[in-house]
C-alpha atoms as a PDB file:
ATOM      1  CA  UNK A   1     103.534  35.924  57.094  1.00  0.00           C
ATOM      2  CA  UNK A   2     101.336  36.466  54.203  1.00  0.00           C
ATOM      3  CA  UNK A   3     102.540  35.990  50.476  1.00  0.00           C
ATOM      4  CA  UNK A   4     103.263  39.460  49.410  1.00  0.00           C
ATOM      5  CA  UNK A   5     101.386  38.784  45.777  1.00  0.00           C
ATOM      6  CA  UNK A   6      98.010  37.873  47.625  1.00  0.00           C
ATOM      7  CA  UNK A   7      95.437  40.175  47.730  1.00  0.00           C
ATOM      8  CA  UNK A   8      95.068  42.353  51.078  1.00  0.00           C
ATOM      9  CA  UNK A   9      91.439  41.987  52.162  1.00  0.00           C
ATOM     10  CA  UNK A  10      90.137  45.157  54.628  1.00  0.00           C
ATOM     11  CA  UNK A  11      89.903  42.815  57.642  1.00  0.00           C
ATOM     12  CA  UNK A  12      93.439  41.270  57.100  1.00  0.00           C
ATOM     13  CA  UNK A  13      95.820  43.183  59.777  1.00  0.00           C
ATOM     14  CA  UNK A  14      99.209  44.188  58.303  1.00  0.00           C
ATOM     15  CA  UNK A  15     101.526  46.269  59.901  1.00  0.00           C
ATOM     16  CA  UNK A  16     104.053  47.973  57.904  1.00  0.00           C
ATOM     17  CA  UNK A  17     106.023  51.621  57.404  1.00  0.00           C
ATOM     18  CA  UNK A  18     105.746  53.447  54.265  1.00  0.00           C
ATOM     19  CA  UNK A  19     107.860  52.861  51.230  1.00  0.00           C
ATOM     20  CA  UNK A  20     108.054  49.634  49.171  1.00  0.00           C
ATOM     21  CA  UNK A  21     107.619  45.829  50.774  1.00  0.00           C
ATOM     22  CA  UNK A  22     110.243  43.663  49.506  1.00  0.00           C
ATOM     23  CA  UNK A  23     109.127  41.004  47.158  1.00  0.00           C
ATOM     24  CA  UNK A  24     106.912  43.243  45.020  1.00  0.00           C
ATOM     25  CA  UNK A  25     108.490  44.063  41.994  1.00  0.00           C
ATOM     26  CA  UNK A  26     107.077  41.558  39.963  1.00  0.00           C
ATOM     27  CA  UNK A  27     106.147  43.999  37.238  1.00  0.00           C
ATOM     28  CA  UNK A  28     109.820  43.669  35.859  1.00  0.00           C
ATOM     29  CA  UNK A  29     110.010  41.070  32.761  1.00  0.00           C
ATOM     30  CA  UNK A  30     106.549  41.948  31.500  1.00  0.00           C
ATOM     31  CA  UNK A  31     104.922  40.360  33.950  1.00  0.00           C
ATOM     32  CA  UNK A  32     101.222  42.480  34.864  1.00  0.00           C
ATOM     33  CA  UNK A  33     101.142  43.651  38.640  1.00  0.00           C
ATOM     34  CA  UNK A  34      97.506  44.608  40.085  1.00  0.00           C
ATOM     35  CA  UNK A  35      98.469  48.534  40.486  1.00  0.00           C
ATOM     36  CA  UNK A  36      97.622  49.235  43.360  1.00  0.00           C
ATOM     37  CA  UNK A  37      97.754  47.221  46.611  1.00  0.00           C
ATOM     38  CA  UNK A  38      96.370  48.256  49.271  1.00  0.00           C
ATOM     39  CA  UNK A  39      97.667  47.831  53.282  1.00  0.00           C
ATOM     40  CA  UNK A  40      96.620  48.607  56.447  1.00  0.00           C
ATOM     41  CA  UNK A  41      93.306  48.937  58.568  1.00  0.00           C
ATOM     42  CA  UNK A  42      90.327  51.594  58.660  1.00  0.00           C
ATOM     43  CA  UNK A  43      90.822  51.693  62.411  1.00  0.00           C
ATOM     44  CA  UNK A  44      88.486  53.795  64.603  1.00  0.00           C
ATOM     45  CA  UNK A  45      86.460  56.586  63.165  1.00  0.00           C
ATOM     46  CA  UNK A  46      88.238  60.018  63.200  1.00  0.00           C
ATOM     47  CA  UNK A  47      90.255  61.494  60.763  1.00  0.00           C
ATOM     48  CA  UNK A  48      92.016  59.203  57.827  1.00  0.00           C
ATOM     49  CA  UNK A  49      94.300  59.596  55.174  1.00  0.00           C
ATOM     50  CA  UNK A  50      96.440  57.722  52.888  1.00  0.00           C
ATOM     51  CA  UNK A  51     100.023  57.493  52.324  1.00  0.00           C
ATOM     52  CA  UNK A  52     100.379  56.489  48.841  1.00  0.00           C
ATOM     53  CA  UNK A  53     104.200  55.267  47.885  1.00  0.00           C
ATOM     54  CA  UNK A  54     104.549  55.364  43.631  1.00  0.00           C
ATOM     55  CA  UNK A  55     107.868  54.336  42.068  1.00  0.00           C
ATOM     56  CA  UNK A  56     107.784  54.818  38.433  1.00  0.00           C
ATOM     57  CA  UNK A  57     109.123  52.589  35.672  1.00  0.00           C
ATOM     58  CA  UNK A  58     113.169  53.972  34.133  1.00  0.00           C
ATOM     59  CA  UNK A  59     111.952  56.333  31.816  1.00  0.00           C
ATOM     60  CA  UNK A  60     108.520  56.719  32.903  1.00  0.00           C
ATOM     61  CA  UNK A  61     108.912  59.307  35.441  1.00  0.00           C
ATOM     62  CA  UNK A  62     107.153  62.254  33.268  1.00  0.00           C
ATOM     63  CA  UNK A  63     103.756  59.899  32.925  1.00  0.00           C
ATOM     64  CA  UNK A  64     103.663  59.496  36.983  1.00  0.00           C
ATOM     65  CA  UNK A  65     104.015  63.119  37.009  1.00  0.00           C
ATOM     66  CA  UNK A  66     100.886  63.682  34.878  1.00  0.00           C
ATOM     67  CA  UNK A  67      99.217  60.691  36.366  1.00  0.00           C
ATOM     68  CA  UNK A  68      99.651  62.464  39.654  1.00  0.00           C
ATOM     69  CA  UNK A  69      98.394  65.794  38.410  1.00  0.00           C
ATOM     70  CA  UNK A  70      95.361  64.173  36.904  1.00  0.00           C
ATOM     71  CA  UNK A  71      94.771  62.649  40.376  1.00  0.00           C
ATOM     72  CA  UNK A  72      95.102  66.129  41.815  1.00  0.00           C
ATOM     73  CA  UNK A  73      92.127  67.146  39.110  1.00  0.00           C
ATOM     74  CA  UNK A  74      89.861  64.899  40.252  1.00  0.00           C
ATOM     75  CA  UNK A  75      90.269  65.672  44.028  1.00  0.00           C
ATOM     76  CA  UNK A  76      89.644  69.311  43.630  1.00  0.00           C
ATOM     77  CA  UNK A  77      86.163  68.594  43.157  1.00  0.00           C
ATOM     78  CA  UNK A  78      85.521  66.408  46.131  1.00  0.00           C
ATOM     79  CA  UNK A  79      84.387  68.193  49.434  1.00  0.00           C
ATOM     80  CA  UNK A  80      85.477  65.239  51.677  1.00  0.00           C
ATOM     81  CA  UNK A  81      89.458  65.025  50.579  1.00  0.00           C
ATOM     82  CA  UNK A  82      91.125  67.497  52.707  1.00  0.00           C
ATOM     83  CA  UNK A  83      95.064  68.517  52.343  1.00  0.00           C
ATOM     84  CA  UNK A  84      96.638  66.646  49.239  1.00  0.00           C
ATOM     85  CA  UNK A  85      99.583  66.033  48.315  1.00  0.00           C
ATOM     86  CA  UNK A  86     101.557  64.642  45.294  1.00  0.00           C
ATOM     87  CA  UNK A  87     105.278  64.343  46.239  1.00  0.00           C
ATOM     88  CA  UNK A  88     108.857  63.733  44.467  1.00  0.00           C
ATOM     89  CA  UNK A  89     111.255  61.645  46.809  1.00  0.00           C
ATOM     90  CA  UNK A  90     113.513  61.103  43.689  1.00  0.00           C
ATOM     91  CA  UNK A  91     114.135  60.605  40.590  1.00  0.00           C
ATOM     92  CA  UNK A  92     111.884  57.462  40.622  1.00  0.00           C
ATOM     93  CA  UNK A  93     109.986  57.453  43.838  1.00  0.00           C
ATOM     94  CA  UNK A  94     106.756  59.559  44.358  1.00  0.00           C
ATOM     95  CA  UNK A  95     104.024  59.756  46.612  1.00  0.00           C
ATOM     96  CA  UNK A  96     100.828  61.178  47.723  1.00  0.00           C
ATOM     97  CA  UNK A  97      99.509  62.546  50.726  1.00  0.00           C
ATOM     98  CA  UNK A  98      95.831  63.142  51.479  1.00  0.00           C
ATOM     99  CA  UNK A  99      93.490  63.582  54.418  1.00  0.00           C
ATOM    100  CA  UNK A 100      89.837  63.198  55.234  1.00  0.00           C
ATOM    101  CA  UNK A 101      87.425  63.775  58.368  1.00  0.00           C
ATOM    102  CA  UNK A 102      86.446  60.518  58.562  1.00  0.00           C
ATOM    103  CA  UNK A 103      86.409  56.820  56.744  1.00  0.00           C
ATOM    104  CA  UNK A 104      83.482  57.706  54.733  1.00  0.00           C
ATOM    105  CA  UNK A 105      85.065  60.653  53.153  1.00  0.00           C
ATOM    106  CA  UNK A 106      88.089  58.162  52.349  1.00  0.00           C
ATOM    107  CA  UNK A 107      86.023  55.732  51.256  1.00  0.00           C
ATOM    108  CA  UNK A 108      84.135  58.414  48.941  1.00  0.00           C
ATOM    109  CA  UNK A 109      87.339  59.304  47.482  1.00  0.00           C
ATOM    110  CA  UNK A 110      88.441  55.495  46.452  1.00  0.00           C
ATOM    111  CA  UNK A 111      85.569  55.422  44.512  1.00  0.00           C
ATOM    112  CA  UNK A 112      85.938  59.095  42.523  1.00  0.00           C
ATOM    113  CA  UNK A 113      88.264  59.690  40.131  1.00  0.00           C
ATOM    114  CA  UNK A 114      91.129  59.169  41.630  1.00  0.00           C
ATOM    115  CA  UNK A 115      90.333  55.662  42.794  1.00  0.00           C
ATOM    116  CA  UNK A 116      89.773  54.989  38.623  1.00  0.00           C
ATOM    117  CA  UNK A 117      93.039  55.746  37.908  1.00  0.00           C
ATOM    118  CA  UNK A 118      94.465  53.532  40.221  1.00  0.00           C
ATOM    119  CA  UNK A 119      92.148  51.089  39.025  1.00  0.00           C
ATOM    120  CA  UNK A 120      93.093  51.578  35.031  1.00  0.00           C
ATOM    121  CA  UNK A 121      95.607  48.239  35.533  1.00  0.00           C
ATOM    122  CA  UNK A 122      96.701  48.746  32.181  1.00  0.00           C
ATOM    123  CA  UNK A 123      98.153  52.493  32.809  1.00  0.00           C
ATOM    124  CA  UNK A 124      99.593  51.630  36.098  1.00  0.00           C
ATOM    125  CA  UNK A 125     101.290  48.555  34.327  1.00  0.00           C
ATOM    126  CA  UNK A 126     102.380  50.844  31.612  1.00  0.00           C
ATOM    127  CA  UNK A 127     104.355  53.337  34.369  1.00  0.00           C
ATOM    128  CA  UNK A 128     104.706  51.748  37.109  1.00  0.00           C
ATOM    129  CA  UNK A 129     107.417  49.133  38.810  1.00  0.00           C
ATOM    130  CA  UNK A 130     105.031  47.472  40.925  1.00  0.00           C
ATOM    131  CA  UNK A 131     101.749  48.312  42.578  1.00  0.00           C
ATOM    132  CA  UNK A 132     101.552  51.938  43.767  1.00  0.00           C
ATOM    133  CA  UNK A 133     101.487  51.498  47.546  1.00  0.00           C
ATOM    134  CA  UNK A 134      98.239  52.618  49.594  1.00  0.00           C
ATOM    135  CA  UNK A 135      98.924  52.773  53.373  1.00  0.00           C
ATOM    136  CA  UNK A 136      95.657  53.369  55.169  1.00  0.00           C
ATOM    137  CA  UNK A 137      96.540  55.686  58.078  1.00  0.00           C
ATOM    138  CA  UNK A 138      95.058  57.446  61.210  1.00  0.00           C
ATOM    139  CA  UNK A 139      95.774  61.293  61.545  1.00  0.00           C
ATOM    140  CA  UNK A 140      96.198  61.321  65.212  1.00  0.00           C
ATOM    141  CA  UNK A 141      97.406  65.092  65.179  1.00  0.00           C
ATOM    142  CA  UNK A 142      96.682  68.178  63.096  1.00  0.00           C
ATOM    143  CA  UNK A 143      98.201  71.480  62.460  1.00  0.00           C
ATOM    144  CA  UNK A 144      96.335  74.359  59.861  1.00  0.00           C
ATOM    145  CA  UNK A 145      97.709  74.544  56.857  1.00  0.00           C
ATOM    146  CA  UNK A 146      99.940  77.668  56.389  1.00  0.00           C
ATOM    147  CA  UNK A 147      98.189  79.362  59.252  1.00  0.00           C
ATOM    148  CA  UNK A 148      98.965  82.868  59.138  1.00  0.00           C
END
């Protein structure tokens, strides 16, 4: 098994569910995490999307909230991120759904703006417990959004 503070490298196969891996709160204690770790495969080409998992530091809750709506800015003005979602789970615990047609819209999104807040270490140290989770997944199924 892989230590859980090395870095995950695109080809490295990890198989895990949503929600935090044990061992990673090593924020606590001032101690600097990375901010965002990142898990999982590309896969085969077809539709992508991430399942981000974001627990915020006690007290910090209202910063995740605005980090999450200045994510949401960003992603309104890129045609390749489809349905998006920023999520409360509870009190502490957040997360973000979002979809793309393919791994070169994904990839097109890591590197916007949305991908630079993730990448401000010092913010995501500032708000966040440990490294906000990204889970690269495969959309295998798909249903309109609030066909009517």
């Amino acid at each position: 098994m892989s230590d859980p503070k090395a870095p995950c490298f695109p080809g490295e196969s990890l198989v895990t569910s949503p929600g935090p891996v044990r061992g990673n709160e090593y924020s606590s204690g001032g101690q600097l995490h990375r901010g965002v770790e990142v898990l999982g495969e590309n896969g085969d080409e077809g539709p992508k999307a991430f399942y981000i998992h974001i627990e915020a530091r006690p007290g910090k809750e209202e910063a995740v909230i605005q980090m999450l709506r200045d994510i949401h800015g960003c992603v309104l003005g890129e045609p390749a991120t489809g349905p998006w979602f920023g999520v409360r789970y509870s009190a502490t615990t957040f997360g973000i759904f979002e979809a793309f047609p393919s791994i070169a819209g994904r990839d097109a999104h890591v590197a916007g703006g949305g991908g630079d807040i993730f990448r401000d270490r010092s913010r995501m140290n500032e708000i966040l417990a440990y490294p906000a989770q990204v889970h690269r997944v495969d959309v295998l199924l798909v249903k309109d959004l609030f066909a009517g």
